[in-house]
Protein backbone atom coordinates (compact mmCIF):
# COMPACT_ATOMS: atom_id res chain seq x y z
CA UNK A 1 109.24 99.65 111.05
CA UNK A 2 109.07 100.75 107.56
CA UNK A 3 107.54 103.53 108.36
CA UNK A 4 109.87 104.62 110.88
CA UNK A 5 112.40 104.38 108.20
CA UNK A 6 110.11 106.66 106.28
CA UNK A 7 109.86 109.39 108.55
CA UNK A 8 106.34 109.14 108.91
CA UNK A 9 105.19 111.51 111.73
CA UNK A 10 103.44 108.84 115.26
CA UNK A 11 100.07 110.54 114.82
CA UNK A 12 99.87 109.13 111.24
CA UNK A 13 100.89 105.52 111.96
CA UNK A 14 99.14 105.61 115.03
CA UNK A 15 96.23 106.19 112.52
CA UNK A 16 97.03 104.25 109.87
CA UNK A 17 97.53 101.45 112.40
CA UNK A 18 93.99 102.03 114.42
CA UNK A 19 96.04 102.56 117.62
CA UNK A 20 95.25 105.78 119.76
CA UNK A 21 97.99 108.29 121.01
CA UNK A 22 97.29 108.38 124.37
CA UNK A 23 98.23 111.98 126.59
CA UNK A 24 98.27 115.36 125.29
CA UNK A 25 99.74 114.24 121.80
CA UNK A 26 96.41 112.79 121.07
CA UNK A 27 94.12 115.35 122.22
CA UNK A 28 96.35 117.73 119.88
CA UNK A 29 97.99 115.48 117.57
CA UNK A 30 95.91 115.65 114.16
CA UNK A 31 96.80 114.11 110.86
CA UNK A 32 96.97 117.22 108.06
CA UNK A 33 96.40 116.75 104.11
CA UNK A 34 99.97 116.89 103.55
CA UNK A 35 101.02 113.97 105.76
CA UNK A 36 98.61 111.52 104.05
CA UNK A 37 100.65 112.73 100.83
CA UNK A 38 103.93 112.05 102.68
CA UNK A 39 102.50 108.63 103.53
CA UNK A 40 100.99 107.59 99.85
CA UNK A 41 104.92 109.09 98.01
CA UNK A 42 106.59 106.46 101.02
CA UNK A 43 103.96 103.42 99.78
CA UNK A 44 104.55 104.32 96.30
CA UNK A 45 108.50 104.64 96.23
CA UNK A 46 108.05 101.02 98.46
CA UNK A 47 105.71 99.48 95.94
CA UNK A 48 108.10 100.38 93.22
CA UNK A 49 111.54 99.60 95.09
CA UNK A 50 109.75 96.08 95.41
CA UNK A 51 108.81 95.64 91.75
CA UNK A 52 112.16 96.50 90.81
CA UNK A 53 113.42 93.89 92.92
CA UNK A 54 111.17 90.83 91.69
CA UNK A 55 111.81 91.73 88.19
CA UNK A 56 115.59 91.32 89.14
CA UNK A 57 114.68 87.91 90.77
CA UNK A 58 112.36 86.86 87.60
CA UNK A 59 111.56 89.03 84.75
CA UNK A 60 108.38 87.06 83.96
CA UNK A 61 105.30 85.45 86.58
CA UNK A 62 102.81 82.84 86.25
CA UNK A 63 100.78 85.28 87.74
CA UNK A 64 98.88 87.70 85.78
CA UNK A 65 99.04 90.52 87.05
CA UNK A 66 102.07 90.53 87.96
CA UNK A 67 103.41 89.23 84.85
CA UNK A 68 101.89 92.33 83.35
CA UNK A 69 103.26 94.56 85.76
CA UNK A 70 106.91 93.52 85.46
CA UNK A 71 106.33 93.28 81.45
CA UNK A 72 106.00 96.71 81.70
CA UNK A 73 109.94 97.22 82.87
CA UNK A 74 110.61 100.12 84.93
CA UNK A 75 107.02 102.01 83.78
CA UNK A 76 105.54 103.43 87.04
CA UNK A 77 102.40 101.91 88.11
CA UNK A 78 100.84 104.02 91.08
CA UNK A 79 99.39 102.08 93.71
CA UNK A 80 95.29 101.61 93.19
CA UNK A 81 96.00 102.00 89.39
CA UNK A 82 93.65 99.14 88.92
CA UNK A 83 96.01 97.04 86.73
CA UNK A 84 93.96 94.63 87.10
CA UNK A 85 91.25 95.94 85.36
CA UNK A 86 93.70 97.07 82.67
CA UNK A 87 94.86 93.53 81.72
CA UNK A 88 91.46 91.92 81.56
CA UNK A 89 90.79 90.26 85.11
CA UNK A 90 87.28 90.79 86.28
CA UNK A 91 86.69 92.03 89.52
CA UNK A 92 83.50 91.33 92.34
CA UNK A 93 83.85 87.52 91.57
């Protein structure tokens, strides 16, 4: 639904879902650089709408990286930004 809101164009979430467009929109139908960009700004704005919005709710967490995350106020973190790694939690445990 949310990305119906987003405008993202069927071949993509077809895609991004692992469904296939059946007919002649899926012989044709190809997802392009620029639509993955589309697709990562929608996440991103999402991502950050929702930070915004537990910060509101709680400004602190009694989980770490999210305590981190919403200690850093309204600073953008870009999805894959690897926060994690940034505040000190290992990783491949």
């Amino acid at each position: 639904m949310w990305m119906d809101e987003a405008g993202i164009p069927d071949v993509l979430k077809s895609e991004r879902m692992g469904h296939e467009v059946p007919g002649m929109r899926g012989v044709y139908g190809h997802v392009g650089p620029s639509m993955g960009a589309e697709l990562t700004a929608a996440l991103q704005e999402r991502w950050e709408t929702a930070l915004r919005e537990r910060a509101r709710l709680s400004p602190r967490s009694i989980v770490p990286v999210l305590d981190a995350l919403l200690a850093d106020g309204e600073a953008a973190h870009p999805i894959g930004s690897g926060a994690a790694l940034r505040i000190g939690h290992k990783t491949g445990v």
